[in-house]
Protein backbone atom coordinates (compact mmCIF):
# COMPACT_ATOMS: atom_id res chain seq x y z
CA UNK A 1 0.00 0.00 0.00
CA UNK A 2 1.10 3.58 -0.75
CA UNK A 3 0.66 5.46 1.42
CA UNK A 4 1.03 9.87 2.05
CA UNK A 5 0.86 10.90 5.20
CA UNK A 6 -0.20 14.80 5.04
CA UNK A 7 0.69 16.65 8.08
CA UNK A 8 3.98 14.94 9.12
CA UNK A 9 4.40 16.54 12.66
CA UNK A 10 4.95 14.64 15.74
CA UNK A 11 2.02 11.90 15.30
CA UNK A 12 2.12 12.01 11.22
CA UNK A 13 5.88 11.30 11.32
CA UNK A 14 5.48 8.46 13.98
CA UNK A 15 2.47 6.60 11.97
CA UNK A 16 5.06 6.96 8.93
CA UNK A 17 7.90 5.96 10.67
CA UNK A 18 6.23 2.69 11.71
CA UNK A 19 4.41 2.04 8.79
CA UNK A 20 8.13 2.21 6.65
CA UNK A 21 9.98 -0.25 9.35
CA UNK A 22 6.88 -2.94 8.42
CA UNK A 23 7.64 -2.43 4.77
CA UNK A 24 4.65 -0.01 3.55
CA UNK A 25 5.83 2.48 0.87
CA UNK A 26 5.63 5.69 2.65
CA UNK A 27 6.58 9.93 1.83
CA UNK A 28 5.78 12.25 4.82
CA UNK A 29 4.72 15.40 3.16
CA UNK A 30 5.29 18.77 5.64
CA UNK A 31 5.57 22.35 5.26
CA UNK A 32 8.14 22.66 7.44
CA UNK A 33 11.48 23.21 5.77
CA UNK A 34 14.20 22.22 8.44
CA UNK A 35 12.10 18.79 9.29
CA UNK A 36 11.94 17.81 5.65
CA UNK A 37 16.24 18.77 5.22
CA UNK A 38 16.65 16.72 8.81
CA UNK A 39 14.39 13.70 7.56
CA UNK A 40 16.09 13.65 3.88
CA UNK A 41 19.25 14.15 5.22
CA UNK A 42 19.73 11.99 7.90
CA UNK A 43 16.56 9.84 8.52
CA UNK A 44 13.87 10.06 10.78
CA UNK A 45 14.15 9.11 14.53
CA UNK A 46 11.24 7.17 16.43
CA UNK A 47 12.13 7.87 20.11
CA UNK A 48 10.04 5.57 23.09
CA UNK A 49 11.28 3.96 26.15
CA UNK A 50 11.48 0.93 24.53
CA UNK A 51 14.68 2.68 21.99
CA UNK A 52 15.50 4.23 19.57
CA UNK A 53 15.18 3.74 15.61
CA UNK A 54 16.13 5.51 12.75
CA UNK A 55 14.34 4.94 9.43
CA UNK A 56 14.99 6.17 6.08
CA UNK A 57 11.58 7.88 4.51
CA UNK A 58 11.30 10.81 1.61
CA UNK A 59 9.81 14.25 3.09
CA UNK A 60 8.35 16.43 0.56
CA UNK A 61 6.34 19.50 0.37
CA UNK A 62 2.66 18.57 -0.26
CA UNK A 63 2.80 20.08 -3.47
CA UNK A 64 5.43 17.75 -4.32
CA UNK A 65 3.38 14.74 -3.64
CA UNK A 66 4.20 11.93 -5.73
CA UNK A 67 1.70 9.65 -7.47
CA UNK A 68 -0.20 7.34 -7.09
CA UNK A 69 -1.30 7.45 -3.70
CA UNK A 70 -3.38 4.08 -2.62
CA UNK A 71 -4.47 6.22 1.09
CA UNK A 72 -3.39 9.51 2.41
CA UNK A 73 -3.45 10.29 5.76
CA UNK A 74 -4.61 13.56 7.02
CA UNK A 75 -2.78 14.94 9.96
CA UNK A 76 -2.75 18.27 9.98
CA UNK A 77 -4.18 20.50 11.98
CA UNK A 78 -7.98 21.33 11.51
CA UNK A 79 -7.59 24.96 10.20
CA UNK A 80 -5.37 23.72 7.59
CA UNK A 81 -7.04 20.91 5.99
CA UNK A 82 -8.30 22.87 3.20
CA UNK A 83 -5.33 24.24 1.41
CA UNK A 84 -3.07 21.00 2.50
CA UNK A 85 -5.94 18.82 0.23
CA UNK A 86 -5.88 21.44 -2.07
CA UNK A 87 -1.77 21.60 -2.24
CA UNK A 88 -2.34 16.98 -3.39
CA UNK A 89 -5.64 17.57 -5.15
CA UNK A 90 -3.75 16.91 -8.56
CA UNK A 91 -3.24 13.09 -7.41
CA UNK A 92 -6.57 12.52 -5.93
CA UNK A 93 -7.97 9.10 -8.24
CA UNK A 94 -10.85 7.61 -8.07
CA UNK A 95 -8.58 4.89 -6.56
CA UNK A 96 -7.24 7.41 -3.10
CA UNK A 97 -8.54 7.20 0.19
CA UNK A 98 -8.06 9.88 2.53
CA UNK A 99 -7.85 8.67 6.38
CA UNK A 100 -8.37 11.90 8.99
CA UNK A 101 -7.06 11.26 12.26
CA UNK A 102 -6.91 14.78 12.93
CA UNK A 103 -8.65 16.17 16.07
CA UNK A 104 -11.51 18.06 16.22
CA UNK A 105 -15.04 18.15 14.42
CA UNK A 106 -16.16 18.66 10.75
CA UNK A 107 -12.87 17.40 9.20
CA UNK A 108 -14.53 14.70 6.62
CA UNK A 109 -17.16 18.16 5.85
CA UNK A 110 -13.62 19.81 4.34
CA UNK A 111 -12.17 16.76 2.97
CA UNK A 112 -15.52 16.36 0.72
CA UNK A 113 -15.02 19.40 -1.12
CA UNK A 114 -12.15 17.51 -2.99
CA UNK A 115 -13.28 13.95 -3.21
CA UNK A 116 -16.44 11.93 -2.93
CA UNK A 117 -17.64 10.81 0.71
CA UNK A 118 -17.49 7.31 -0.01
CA UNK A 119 -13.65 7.64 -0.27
CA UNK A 120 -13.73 9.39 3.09
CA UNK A 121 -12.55 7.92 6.32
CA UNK A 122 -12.30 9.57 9.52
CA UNK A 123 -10.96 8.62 13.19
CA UNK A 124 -9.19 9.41 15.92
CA UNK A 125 -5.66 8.16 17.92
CA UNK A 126 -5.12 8.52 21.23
CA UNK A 127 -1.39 7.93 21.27
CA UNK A 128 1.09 11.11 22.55
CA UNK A 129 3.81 11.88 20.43
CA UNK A 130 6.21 14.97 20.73
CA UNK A 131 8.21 16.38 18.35
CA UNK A 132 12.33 16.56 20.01
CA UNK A 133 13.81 18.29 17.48
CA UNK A 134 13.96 18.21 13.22
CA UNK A 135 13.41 14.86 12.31
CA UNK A 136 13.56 13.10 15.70
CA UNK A 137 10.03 12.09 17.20
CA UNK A 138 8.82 10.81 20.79
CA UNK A 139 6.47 8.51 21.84
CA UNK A 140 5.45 9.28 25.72
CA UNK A 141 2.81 6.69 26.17
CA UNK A 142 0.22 4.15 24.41
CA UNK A 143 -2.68 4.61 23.07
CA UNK A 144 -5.20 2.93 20.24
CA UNK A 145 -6.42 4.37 17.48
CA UNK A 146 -9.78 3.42 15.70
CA UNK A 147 -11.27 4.59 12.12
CA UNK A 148 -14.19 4.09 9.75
CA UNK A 149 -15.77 5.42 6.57
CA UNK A 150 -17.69 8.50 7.43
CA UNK A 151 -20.74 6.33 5.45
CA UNK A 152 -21.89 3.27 6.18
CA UNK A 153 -20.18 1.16 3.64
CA UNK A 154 -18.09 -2.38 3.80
CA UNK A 155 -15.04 -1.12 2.23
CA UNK A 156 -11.86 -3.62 0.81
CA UNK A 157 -9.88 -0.80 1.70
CA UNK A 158 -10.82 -1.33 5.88
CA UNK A 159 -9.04 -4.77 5.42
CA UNK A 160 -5.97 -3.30 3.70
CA UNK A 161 -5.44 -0.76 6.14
CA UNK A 162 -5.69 -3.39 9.21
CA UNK A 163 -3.59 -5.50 7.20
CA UNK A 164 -1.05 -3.17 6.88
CA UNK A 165 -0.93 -1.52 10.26
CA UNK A 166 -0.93 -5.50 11.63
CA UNK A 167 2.69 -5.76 10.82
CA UNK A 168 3.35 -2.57 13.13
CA UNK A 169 3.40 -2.53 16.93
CA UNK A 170 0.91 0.38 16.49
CA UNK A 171 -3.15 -0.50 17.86
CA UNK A 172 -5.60 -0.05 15.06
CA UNK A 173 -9.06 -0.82 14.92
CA UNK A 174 -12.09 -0.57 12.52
CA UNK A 175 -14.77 0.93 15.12
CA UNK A 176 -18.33 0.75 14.19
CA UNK A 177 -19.16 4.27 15.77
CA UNK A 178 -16.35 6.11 15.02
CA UNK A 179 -18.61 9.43 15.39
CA UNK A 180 -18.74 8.50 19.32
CA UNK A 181 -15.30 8.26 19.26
CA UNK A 182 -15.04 11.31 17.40
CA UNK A 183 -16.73 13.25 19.96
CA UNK A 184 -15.38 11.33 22.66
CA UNK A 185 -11.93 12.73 21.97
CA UNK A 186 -13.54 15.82 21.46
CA UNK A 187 -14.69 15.34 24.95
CA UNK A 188 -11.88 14.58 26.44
CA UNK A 189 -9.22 17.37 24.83
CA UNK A 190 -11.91 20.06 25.05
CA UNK A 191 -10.70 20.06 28.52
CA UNK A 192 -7.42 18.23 28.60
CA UNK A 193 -5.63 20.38 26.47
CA UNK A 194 -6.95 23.35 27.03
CA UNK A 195 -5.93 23.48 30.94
CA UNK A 196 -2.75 22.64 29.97
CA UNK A 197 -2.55 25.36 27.23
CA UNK A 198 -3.90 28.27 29.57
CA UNK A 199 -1.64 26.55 32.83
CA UNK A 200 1.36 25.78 30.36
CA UNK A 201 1.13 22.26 32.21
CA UNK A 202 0.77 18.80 31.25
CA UNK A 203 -1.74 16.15 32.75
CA UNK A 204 0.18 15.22 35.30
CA UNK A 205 -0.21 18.61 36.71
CA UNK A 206 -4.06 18.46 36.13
CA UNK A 207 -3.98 15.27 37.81
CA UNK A 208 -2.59 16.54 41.00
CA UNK A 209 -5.10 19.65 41.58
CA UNK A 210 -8.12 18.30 42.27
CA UNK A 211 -9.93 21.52 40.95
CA UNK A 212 -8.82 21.40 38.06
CA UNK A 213 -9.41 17.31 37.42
CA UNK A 214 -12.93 18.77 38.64
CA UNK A 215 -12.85 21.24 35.74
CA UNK A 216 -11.51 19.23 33.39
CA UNK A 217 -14.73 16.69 33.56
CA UNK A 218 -16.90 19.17 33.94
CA UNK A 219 -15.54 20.39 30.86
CA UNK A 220 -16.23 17.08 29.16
CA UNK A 221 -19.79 16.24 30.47
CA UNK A 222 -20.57 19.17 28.87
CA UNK A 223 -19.70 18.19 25.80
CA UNK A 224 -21.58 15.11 26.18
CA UNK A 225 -24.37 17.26 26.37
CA UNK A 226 -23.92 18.96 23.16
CA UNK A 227 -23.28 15.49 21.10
CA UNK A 228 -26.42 14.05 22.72
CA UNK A 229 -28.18 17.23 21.09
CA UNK A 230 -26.79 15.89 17.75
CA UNK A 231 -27.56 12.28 17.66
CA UNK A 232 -24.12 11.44 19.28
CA UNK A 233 -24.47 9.18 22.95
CA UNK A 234 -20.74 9.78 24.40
CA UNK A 235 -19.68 7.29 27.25
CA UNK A 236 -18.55 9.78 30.33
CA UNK A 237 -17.48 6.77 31.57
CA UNK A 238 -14.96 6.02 28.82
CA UNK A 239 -13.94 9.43 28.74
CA UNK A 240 -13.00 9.99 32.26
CA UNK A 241 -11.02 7.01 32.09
CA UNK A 242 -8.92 8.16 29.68
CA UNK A 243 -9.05 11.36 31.70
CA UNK A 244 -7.51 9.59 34.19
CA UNK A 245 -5.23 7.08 32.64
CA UNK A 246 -3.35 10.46 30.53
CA UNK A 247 -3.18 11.97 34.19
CA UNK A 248 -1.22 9.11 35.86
CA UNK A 249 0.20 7.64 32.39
CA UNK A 250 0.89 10.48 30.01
CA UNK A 251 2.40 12.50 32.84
CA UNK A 252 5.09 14.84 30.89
CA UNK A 253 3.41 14.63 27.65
CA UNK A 254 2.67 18.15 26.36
CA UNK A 255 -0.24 18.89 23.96
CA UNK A 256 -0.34 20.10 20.98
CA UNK A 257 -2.44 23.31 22.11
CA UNK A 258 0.20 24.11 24.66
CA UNK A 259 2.93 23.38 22.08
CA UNK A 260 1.34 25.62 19.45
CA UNK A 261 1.03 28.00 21.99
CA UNK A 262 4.60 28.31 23.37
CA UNK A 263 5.85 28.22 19.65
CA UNK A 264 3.29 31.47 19.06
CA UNK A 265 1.66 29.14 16.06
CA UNK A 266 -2.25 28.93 15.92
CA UNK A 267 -4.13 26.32 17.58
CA UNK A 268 -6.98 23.86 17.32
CA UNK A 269 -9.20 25.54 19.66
CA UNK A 270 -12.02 26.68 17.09
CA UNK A 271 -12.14 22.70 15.96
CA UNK A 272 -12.40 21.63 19.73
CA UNK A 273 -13.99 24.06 22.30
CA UNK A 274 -15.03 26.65 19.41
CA UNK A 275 -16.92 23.67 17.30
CA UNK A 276 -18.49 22.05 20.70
CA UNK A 277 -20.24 25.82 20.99
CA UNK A 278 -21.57 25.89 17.69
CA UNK A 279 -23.10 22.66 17.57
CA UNK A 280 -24.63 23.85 21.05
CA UNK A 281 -25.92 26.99 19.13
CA UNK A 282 -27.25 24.86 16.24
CA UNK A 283 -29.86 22.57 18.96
CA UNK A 284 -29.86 25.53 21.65
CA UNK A 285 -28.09 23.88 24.14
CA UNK A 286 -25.99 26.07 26.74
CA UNK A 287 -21.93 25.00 26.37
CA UNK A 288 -20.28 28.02 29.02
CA UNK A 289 -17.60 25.79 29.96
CA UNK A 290 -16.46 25.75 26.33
CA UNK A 291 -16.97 29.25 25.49
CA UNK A 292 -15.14 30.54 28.09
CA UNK A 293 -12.22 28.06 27.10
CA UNK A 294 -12.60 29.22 23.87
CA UNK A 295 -12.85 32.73 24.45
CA UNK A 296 -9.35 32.24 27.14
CA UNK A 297 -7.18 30.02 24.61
CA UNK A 298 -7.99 32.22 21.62
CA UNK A 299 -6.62 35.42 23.55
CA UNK A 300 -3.83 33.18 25.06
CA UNK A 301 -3.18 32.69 21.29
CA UNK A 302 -2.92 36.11 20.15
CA UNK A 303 -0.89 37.56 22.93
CA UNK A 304 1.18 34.18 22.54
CA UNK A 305 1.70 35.32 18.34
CA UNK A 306 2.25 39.20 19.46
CA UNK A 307 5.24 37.78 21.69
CA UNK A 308 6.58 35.62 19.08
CA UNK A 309 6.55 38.44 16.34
């Protein structure tokens, strides 16, 4: 299988990384100049506690994509999903899949402006990965990650990807109700990360104030509100167990929000605590939790760019 992965950060570069050492054909395709020079130049390093690995794997620009593509896998962050599909929309066949693992809600809604739904697959991973330096990557913990076509269709394609991800050490699953996943992540970094954004912490911090472990599923039982006002039943339960385990397990992992943050670059916030408000507004249900996170990380955000200009 050929295989893009579009969005090669800390988690894109990781699934890549993998996916080469159990002989899939892989290119990481990135914006970012000094990680593609790092990864062409001298490999790209897969960090955990288990060791240390170094695998040899082409980095291109997205517009540099090269064809054919059997899946691409979207990993960028939400606010850029349109103009990185637009940057490969040249090699899109009626043969590509596009896989989004990215966080957030209404990513497949962007991905359908540039192929058909029924080529659309969407999911989530709960793995930490943070990025050390160009071209070296982290794991800090475990964590599965499930997908499924964003229509109810028995694809070949389901098989191949399982297939291929079987001969990695990495946990993937076809999940029935991905969109309860979906939201369930939702759920659970509406709060997560943005604590640890507006504390510059990490869960292990939130999981030592009880106030703010307080906050945090307050945070996400509110958001279970707001999917059960669209058709979506999350499991609290489930959620505050991973609440929990990335308190006591994922310790000194840092987020993405707070790493966007610190590096003055944009975050997800408008895909996590911004999108849980406006599918409140769309079935008038009250989300204040998430509009005040929203309304705190977005002006954490600009200060944060102001800083870094």
């Amino acid at each position: 299988m050929r295989v893009a992965i579009l969005g090669a950060g800390a988690m894109g570069s990781w699934f890549g990384g993998k996916l080469v050492l159990a002989g899939a054909d892989v290119q990481l395709l990135t914006t970012n100049d000094a990680f593609r020079k790092a990864v062409n130049s001298q490999g790209l390093t897969l960090q955990s506690d288990a060791g240390s690995s170094t695998v040899t794997v082409p980095a291109y620009k997205p517009a540099d994509i090269q064809a054919p593509v059997d899946l691409v896998i979207l990993l960028t962050k939400s606010f850029q999903s349109r103009d990185a599909m637009a940057a490969i929309s040249h090699v899109l066949t009626d043969k590509t899949f596009v896989l989004s693992l990215q966080n957030g809600l209404g990513n497949a809604d962007i991905v359908s402006e540039f192929l058909p739904v029924e080529r659309i697959m969407v999911g989530v991973t709960m793995m930490p990965v943070d990025k050390i330096a160009p071209g070296v990557v982290r794991k800090t913990g475990d964590g599965p990650t499930f997908f499924n076509s964003v229509t109810d269709v028995d694809l070949a394609v389901h098989h191949q990807i399982l297939e291929t991800f079987s001969k990695t050490d990495l946990r993937v699953e076809l999940d029935d109700n991905i969109h309860k996943k979906i939201w369930e992540k939702v759920a659970f970094n509406a709060g997560m990360n943005a604590l640890c954004a507006l504390a510059h912490g990490t869960p292990g911090n939130i999981g030592a104030n009880t106030e703010a472990m307080e906050l945090v599923k307050a945070v996400a039982s509110e958001v279970s509100v707001v999917a059960a006002s669209n058709a979506v039943n999350v499991s609290l339960e489930s959620v505050f167990a991973t609440i929990e385990f990335a308190c006591s397990q994922h310790r000194d992992h840092k987020p993405s929000m707070l790493q966007d943050l610190l590096s003055g670059r944009r975050t997800e916030v408008d895909a996590l605590n911004g999108a849980v408000v406006k599918y409140a507004y769309k079935t008038n249900t009250a989300a204040p939790l998430n509009k005040t996170l929203a309304t705190l990380v977005s002006l954490a955000e600009s200060s944060h760019l102001e800083l870094s200009d």
